[in-house]
PDB file of N, CA and C in Angstrom:
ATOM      1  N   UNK A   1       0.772  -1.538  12.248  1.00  0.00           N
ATOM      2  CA  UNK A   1       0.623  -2.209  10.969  1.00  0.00           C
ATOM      3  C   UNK A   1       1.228  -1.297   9.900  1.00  0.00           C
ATOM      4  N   UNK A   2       1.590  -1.862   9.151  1.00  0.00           N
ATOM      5  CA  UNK A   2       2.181  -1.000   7.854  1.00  0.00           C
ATOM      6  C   UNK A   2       1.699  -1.263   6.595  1.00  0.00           C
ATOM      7  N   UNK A   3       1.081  -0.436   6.043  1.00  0.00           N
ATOM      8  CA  UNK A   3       0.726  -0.330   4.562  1.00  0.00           C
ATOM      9  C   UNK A   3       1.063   0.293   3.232  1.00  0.00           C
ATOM     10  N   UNK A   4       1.426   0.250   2.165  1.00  0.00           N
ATOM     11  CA  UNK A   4       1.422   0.952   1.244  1.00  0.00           C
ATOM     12  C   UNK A   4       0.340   0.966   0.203  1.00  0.00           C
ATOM     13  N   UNK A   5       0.270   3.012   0.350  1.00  0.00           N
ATOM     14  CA  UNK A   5      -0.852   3.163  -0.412  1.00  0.00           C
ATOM     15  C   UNK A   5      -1.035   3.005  -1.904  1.00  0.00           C
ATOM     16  N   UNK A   6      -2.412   2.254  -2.263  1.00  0.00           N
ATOM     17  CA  UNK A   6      -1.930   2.407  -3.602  1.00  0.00           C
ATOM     18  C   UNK A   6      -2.956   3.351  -4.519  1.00  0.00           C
ATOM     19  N   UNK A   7      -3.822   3.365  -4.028  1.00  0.00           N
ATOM     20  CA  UNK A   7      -4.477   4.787  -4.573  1.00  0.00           C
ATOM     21  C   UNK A   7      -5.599   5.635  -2.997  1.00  0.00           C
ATOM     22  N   UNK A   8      -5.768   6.786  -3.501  1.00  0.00           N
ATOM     23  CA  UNK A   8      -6.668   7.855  -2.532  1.00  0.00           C
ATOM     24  C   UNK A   8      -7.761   7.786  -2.219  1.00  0.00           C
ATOM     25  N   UNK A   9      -8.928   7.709  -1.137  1.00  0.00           N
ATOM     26  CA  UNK A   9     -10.146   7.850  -1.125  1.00  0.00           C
ATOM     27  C   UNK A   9     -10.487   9.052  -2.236  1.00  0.00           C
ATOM     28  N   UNK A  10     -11.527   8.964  -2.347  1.00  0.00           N
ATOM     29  CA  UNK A  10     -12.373  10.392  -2.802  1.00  0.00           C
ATOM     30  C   UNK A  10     -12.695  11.130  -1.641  1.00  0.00           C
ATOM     31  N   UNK A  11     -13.060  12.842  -1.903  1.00  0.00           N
ATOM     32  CA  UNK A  11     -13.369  13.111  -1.214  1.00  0.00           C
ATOM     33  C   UNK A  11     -14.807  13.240  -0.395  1.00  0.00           C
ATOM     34  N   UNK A  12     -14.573  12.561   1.083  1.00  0.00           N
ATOM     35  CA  UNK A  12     -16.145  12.123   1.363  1.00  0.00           C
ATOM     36  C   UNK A  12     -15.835  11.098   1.644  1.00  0.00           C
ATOM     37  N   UNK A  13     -15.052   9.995   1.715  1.00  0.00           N
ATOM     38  CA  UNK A  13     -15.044   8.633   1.939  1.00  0.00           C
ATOM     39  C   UNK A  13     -13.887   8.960   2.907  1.00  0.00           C
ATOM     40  N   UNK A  14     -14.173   8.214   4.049  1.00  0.00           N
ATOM     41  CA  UNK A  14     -13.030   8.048   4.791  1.00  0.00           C
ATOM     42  C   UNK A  14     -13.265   9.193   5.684  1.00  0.00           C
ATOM     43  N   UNK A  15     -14.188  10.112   5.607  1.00  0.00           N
ATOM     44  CA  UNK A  15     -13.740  11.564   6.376  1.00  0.00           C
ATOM     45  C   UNK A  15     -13.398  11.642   7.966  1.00  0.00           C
ATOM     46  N   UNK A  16     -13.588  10.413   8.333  1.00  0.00           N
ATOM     47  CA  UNK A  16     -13.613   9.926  10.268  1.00  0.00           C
ATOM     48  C   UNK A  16     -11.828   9.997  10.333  1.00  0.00           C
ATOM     49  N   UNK A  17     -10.965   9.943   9.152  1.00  0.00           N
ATOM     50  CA  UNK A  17      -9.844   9.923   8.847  1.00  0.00           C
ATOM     51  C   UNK A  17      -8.945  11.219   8.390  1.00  0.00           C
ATOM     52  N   UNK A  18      -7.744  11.046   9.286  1.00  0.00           N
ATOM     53  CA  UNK A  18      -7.253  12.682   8.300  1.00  0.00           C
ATOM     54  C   UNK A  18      -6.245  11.908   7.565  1.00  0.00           C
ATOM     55  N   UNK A  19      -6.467  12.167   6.166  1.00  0.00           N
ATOM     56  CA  UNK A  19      -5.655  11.052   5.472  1.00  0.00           C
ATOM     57  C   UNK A  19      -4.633  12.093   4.034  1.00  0.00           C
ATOM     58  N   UNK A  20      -4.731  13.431   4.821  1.00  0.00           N
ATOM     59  CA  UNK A  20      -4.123  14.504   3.720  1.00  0.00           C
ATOM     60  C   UNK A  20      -2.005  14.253   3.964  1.00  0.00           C
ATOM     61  N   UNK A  21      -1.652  13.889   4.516  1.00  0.00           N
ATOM     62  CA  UNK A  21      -0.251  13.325   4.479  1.00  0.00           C
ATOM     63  C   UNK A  21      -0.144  12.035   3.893  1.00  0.00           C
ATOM     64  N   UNK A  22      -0.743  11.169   3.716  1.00  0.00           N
ATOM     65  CA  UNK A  22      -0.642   9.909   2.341  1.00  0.00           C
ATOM     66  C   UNK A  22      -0.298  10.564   1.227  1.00  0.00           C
ATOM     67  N   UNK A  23       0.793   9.621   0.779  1.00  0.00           N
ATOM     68  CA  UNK A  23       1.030   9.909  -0.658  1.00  0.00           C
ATOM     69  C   UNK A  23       0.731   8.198  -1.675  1.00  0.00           C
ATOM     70  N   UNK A  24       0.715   7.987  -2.339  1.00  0.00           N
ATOM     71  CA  UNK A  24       0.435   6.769  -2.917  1.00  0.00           C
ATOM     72  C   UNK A  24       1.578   6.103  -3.489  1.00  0.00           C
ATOM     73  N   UNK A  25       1.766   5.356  -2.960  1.00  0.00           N
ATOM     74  CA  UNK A  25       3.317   4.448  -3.157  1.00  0.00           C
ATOM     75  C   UNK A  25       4.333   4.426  -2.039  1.00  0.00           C
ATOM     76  N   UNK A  26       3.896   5.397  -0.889  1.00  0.00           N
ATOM     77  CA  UNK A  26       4.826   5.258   0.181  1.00  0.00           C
ATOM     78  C   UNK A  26       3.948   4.396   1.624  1.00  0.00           C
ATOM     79  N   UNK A  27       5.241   3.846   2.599  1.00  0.00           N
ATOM     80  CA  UNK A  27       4.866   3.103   3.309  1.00  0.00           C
ATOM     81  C   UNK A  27       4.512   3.744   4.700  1.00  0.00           C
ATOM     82  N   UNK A  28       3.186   3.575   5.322  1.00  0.00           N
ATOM     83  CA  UNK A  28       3.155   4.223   6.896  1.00  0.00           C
ATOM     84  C   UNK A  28       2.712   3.095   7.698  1.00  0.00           C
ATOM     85  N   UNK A  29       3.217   3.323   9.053  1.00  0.00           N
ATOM     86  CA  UNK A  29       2.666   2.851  10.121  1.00  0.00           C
ATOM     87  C   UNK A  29       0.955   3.171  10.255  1.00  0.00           C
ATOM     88  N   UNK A  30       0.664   2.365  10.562  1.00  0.00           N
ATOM     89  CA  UNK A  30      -1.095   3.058  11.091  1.00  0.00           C
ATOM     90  C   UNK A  30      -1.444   2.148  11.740  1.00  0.00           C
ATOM     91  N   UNK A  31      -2.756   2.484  12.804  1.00  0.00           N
ATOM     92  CA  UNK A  31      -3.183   1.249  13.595  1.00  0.00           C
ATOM     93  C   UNK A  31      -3.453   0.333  13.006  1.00  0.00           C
ATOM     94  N   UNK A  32      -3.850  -0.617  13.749  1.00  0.00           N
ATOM     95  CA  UNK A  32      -3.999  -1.652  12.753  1.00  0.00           C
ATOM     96  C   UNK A  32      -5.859  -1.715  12.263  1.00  0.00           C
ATOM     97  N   UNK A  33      -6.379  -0.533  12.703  1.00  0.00           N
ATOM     98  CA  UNK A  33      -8.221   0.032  12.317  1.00  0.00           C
ATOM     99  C   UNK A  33      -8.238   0.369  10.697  1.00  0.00           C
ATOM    100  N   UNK A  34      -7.156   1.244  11.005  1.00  0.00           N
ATOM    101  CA  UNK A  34      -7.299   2.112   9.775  1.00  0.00           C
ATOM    102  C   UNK A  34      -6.221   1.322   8.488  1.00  0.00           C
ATOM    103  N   UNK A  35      -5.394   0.312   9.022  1.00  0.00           N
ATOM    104  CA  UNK A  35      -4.792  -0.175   8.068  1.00  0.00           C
ATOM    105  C   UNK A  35      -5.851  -1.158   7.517  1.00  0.00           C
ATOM    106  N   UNK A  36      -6.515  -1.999   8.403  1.00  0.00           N
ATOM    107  CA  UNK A  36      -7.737  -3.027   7.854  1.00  0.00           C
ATOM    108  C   UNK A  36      -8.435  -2.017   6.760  1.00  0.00           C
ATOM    109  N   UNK A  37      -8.834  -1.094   7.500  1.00  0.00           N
ATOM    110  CA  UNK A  37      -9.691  -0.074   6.575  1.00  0.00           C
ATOM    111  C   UNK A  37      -9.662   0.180   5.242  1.00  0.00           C
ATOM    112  N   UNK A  38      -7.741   0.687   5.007  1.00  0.00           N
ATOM    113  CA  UNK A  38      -7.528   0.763   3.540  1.00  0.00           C
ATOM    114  C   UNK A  38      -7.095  -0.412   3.113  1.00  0.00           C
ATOM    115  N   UNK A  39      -7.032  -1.455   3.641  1.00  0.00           N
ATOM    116  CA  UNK A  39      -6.842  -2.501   2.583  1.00  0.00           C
ATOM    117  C   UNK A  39      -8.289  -3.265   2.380  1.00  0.00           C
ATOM    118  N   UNK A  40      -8.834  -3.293   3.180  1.00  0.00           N
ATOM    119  CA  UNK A  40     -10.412  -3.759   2.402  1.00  0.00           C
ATOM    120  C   UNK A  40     -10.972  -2.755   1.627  1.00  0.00           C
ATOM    121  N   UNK A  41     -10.513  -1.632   1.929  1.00  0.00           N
ATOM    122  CA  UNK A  41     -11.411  -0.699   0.695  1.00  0.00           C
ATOM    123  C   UNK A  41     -10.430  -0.709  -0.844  1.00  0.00           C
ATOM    124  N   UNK A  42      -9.618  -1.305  -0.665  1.00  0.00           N
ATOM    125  CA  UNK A  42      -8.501  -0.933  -1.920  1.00  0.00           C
ATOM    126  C   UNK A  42      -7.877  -0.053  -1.800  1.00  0.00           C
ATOM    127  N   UNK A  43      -7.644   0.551  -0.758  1.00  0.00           N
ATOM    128  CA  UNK A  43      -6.943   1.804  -0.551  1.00  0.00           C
ATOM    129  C   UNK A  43      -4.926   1.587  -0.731  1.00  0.00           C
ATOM    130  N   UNK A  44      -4.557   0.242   0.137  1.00  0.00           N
ATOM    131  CA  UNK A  44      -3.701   0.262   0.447  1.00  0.00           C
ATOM    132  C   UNK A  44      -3.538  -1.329   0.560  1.00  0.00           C
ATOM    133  N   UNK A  45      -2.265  -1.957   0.685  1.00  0.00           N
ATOM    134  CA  UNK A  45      -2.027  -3.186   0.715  1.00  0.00           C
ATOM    135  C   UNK A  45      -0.936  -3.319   1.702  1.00  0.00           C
ATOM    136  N   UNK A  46      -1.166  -4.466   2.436  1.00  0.00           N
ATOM    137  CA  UNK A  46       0.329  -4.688   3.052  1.00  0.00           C
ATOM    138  C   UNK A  46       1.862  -4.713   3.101  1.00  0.00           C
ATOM    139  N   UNK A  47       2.723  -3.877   4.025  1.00  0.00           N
ATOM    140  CA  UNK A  47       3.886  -3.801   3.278  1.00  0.00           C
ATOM    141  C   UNK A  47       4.459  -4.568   4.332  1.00  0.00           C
ATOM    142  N   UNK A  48       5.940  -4.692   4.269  1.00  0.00           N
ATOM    143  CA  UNK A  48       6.729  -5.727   4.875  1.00  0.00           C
ATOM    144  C   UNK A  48       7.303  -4.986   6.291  1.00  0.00           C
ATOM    145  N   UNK A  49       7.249  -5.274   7.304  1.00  0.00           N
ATOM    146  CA  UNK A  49       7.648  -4.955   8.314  1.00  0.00           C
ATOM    147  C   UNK A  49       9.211  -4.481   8.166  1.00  0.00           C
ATOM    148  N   UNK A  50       9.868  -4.781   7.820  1.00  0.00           N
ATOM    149  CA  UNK A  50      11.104  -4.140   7.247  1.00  0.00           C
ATOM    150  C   UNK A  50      11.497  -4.099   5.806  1.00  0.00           C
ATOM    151  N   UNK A  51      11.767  -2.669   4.947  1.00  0.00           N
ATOM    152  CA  UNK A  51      12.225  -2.243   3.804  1.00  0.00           C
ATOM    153  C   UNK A  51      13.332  -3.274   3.263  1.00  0.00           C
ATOM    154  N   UNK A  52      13.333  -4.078   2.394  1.00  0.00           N
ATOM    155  CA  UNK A  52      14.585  -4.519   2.038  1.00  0.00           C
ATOM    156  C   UNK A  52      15.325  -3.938   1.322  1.00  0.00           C
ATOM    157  N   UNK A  53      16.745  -3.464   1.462  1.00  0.00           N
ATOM    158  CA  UNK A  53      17.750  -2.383   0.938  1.00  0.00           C
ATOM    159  C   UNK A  53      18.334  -2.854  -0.582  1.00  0.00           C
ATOM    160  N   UNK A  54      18.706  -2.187  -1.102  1.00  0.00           N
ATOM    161  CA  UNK A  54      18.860  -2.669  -2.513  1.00  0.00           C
ATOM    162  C   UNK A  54      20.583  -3.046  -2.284  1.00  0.00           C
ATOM    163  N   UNK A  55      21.112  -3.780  -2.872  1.00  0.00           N
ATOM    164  CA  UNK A  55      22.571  -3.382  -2.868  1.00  0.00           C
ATOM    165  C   UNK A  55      23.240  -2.777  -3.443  1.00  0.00           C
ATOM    166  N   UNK A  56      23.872  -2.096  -3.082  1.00  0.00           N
ATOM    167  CA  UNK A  56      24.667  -0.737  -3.751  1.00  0.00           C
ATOM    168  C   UNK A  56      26.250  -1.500  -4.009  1.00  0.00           C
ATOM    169  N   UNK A  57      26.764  -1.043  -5.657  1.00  0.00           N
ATOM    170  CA  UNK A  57      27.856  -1.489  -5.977  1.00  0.00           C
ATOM    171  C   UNK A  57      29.229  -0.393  -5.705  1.00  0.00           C
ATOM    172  N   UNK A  58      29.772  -1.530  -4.855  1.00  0.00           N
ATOM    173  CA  UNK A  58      31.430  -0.731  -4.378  1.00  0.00           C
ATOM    174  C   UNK A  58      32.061  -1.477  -5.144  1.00  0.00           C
ATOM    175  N   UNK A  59      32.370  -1.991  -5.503  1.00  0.00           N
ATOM    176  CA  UNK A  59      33.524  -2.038  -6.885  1.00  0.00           C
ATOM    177  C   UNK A  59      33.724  -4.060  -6.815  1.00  0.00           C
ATOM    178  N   UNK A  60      34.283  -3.941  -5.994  1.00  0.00           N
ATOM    179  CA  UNK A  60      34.550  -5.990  -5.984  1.00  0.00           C
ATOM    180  C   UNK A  60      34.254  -6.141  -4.671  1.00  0.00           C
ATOM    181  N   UNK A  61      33.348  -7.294  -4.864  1.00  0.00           N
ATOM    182  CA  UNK A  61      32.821  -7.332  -3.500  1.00  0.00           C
ATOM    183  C   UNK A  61      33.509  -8.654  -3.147  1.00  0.00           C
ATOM    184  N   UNK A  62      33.536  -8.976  -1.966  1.00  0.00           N
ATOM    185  CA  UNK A  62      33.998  -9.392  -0.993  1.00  0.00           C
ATOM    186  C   UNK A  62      33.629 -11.316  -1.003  1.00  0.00           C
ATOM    187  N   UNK A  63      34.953 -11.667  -0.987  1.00  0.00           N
ATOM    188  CA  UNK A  63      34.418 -13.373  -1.417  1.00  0.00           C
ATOM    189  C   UNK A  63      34.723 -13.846  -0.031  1.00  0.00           C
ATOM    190  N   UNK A  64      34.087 -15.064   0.247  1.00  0.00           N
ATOM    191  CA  UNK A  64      34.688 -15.500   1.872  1.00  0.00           C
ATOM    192  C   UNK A  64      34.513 -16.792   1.499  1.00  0.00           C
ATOM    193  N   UNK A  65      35.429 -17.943   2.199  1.00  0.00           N
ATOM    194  CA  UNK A  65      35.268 -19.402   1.743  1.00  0.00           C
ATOM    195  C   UNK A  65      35.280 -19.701   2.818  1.00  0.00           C
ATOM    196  N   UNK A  66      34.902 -21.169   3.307  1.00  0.00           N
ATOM    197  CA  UNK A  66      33.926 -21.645   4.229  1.00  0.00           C
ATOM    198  C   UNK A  66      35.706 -22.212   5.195  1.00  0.00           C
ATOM    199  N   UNK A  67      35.315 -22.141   5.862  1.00  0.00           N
ATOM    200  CA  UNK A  67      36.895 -22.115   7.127  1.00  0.00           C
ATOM    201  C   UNK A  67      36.815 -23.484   6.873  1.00  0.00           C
ATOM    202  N   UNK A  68      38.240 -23.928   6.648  1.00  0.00           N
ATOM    203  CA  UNK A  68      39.043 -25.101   6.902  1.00  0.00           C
ATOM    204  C   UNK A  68      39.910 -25.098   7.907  1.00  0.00           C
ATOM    205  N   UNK A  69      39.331 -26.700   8.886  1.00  0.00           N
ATOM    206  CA  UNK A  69      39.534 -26.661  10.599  1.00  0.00           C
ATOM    207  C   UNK A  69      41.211 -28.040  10.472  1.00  0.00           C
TER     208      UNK A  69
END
């Protein structure tokens, strides 16, 4: 499962967890225990199984017209 965090336990909550490599705003894999976990606690919300890439500008992009048979 994949989540992104959006804010930290306190410390004391969660401790069954080693949760000191989270950063808040980035996306991890986790089982899918501990992903239920932080998203019912508010910890974390669902992210998209794949990143969608931004598009990056190369100068003129590329036109294509639909084939004439």
């Amino acid at each position: 499962m994949r989540v992104r965090i959006t804010r930290l336990p306190q410390p004391g909550e969660l401790d069954e967890f080693d949760l000191r490599r989270f950063r808040v705003g980035d996306v991890y894999d986790v089982t899918s225990q501990l992903g239920m976990i932080l998203i019912v606690g508010g910890y974390a919300e669902p992210a998209p199984a794949f990143r969608s890439a931004e598009a990056a500008d190369f100068g003129h992009p590329k036109r294509y017209r639909d084939r004439e048979d």
